[in-house]
C-alpha atoms as a PDB file:
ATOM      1  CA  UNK A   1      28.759   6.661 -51.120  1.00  0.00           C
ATOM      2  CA  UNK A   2      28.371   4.168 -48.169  1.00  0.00           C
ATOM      3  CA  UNK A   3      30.797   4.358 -45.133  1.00  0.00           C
ATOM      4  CA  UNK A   4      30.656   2.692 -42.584  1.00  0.00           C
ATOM      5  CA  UNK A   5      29.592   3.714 -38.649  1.00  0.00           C
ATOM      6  CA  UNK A   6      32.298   2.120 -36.421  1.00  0.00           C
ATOM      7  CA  UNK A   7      33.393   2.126 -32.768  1.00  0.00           C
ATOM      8  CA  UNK A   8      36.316   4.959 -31.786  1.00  0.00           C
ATOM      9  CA  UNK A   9      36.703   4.826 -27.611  1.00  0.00           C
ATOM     10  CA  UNK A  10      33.036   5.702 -26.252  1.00  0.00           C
ATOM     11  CA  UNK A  11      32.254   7.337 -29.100  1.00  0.00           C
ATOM     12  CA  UNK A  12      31.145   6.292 -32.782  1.00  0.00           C
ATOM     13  CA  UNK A  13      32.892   7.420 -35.933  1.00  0.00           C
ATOM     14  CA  UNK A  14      32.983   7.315 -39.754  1.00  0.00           C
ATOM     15  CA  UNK A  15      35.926   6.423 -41.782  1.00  0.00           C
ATOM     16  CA  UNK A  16      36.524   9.066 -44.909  1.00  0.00           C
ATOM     17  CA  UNK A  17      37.863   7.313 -48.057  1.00  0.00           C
ATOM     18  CA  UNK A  18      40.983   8.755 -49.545  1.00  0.00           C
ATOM     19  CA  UNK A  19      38.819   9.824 -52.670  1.00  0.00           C
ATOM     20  CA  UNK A  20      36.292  11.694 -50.495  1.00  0.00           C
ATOM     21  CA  UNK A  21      39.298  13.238 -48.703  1.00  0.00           C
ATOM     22  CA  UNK A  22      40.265  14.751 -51.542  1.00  0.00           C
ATOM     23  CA  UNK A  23      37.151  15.954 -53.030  1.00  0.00           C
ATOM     24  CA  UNK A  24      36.761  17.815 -49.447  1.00  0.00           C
ATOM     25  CA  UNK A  25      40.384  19.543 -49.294  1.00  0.00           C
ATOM     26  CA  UNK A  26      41.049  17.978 -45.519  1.00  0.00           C
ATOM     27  CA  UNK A  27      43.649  16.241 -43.681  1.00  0.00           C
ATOM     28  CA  UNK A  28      44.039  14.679 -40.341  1.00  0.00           C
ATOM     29  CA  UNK A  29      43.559  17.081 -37.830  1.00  0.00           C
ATOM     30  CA  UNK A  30      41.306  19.280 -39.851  1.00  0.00           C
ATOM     31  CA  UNK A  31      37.962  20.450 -38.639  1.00  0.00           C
ATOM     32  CA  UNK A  32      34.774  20.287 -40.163  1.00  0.00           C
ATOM     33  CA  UNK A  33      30.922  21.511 -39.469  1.00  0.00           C
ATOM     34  CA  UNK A  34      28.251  19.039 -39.139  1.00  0.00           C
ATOM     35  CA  UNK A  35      24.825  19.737 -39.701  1.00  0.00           C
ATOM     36  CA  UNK A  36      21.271  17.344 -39.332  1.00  0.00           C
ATOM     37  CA  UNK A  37      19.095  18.831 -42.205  1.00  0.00           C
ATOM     38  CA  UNK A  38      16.495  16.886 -41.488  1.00  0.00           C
ATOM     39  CA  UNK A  39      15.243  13.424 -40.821  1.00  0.00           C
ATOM     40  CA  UNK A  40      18.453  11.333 -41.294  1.00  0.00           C
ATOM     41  CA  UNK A  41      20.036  13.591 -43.230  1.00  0.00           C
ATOM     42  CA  UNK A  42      23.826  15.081 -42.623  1.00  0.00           C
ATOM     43  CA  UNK A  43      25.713  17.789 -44.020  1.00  0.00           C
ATOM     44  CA  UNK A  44      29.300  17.881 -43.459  1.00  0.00           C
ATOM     45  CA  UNK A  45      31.594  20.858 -44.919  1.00  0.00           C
ATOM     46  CA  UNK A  46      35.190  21.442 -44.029  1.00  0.00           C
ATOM     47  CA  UNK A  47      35.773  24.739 -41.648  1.00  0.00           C
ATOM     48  CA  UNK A  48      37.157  27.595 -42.665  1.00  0.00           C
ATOM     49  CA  UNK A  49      40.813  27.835 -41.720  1.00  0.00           C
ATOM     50  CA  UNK A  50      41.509  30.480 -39.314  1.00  0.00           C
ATOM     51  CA  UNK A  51      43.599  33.890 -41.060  1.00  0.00           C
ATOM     52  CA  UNK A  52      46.834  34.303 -40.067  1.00  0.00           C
ATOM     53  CA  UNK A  53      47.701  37.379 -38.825  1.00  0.00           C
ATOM     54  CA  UNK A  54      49.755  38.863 -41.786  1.00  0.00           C
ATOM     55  CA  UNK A  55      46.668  37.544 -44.027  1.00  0.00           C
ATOM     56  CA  UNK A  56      44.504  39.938 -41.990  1.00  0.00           C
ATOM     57  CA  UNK A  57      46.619  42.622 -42.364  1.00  0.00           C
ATOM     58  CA  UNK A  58      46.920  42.165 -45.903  1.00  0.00           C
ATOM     59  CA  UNK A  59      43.142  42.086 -46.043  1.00  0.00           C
ATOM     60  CA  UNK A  60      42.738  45.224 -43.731  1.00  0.00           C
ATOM     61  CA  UNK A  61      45.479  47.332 -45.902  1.00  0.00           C
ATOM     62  CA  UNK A  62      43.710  46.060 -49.344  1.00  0.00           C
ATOM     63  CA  UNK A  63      39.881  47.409 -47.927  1.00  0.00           C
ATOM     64  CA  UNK A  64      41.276  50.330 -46.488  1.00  0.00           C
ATOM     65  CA  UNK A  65      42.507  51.386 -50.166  1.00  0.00           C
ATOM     66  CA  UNK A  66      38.797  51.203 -51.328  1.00  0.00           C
ATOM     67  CA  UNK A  67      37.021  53.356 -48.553  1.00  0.00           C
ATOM     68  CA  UNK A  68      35.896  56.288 -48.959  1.00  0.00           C
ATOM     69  CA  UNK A  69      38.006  59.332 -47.679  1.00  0.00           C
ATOM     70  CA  UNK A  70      35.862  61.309 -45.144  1.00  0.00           C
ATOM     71  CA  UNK A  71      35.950  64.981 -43.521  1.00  0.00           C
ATOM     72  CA  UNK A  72      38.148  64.701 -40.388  1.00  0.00           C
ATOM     73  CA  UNK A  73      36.143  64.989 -37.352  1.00  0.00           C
ATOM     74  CA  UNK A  74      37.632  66.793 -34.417  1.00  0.00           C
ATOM     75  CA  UNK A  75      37.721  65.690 -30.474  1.00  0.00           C
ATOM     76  CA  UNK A  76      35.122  68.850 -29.592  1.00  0.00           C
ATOM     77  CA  UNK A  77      32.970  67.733 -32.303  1.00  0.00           C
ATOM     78  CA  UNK A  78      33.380  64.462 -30.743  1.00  0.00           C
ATOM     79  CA  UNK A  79      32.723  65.240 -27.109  1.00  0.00           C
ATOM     80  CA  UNK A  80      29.168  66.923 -28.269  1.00  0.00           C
ATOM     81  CA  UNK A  81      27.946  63.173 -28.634  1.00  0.00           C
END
Protein backbone atom coordinates (compact mmCIF):
# COMPACT_ATOMS: atom_id res chain seq x y z
CA UNK A 1 0.00 0.00 0.00
CA UNK A 2 1.42 3.49 -0.93
CA UNK A 3 0.55 6.59 1.26
CA UNK A 4 1.64 9.42 0.93
CA UNK A 5 4.36 11.64 3.24
CA UNK A 6 2.76 15.11 3.63
CA UNK A 7 3.34 18.35 5.56
CA UNK A 8 1.34 18.62 9.23
CA UNK A 9 2.77 22.11 11.07
CA UNK A 10 6.72 21.52 11.38
CA UNK A 11 6.33 18.16 11.29
CA UNK A 12 5.67 15.44 8.46
CA UNK A 13 2.84 12.94 8.52
CA UNK A 14 1.11 10.02 6.77
CA UNK A 15 -2.47 9.85 5.95
CA UNK A 16 -4.15 6.22 6.99
CA UNK A 17 -6.84 5.09 4.48
CA UNK A 18 -10.17 4.20 5.93
CA UNK A 19 -9.48 0.46 4.85
CA UNK A 20 -6.13 0.37 6.69
CA UNK A 21 -7.95 1.98 9.65
CA UNK A 22 -9.92 -0.73 9.95
CA UNK A 23 -7.66 -3.55 9.44
CA UNK A 24 -5.63 -1.82 12.50
CA UNK A 25 -8.70 -1.40 15.06
CA UNK A 26 -7.80 2.61 15.58
CA UNK A 27 -9.49 5.82 15.65
CA UNK A 28 -8.53 9.39 15.91
CA UNK A 29 -6.84 9.96 18.93
CA UNK A 30 -5.50 6.48 19.27
CA UNK A 31 -1.88 5.73 19.86
CA UNK A 32 0.32 3.56 18.14
CA UNK A 33 4.18 2.19 18.40
CA UNK A 34 6.54 2.85 15.69
CA UNK A 35 9.44 0.92 15.07
CA UNK A 36 12.61 1.27 12.19
CA UNK A 37 13.45 -2.48 11.57
CA UNK A 38 15.95 -1.77 9.49
CA UNK A 39 17.10 0.14 6.49
CA UNK A 40 13.85 1.92 5.41
CA UNK A 41 11.76 -0.26 6.92
CA UNK A 42 8.73 0.70 9.53
CA UNK A 43 6.64 -1.18 11.75
CA UNK A 44 3.65 0.40 13.09
CA UNK A 45 1.19 -1.54 15.63
CA UNK A 46 -1.62 0.05 17.54
CA UNK A 47 -0.87 0.41 21.56
CA UNK A 48 -2.33 -1.42 23.93
CA UNK A 49 -5.20 0.41 25.59
CA UNK A 50 -4.60 1.16 29.10
CA UNK A 51 -6.96 -1.29 31.82
CA UNK A 52 -9.42 0.35 33.53
CA UNK A 53 -9.43 0.02 36.94
CA UNK A 54 -12.43 -2.41 37.48
CA UNK A 55 -10.72 -4.51 34.49
CA UNK A 56 -7.71 -4.86 36.82
CA UNK A 57 -9.57 -5.85 39.53
CA UNK A 58 -11.39 -8.31 37.67
CA UNK A 59 -8.06 -9.62 36.47
CA UNK A 60 -6.46 -9.56 40.05
CA UNK A 61 -9.70 -11.46 41.66
CA UNK A 62 -9.67 -14.10 38.56
CA UNK A 63 -5.52 -14.95 39.25
CA UNK A 64 -5.93 -14.87 42.76
CA UNK A 65 -8.53 -17.91 42.39
CA UNK A 66 -5.71 -19.96 40.67
CA UNK A 67 -2.75 -19.47 43.23
CA UNK A 68 -1.69 -21.69 45.22
CA UNK A 69 -2.81 -21.56 48.98
CA UNK A 70 0.36 -21.30 51.17
CA UNK A 71 1.26 -21.89 55.04
CA UNK A 72 0.60 -18.55 56.81
CA UNK A 73 3.73 -16.97 57.83
CA UNK A 74 3.78 -15.10 61.08
CA UNK A 75 5.30 -11.39 61.91
CA UNK A 76 8.27 -13.19 64.26
CA UNK A 77 8.96 -15.46 61.50
CA UNK A 78 9.00 -12.40 59.52
CA UNK A 79 11.21 -10.15 61.60
CA UNK A 80 14.05 -13.12 61.52
CA UNK A 81 14.70 -11.86 57.82
Amino acid sequence: MELQIGKWGNSLAVRLPAQLVKELGVSEGSWVNAEVLGDHMLRIEPRQKPMDRSTFVAQLRALHQHMPATQAIDKDELDRY
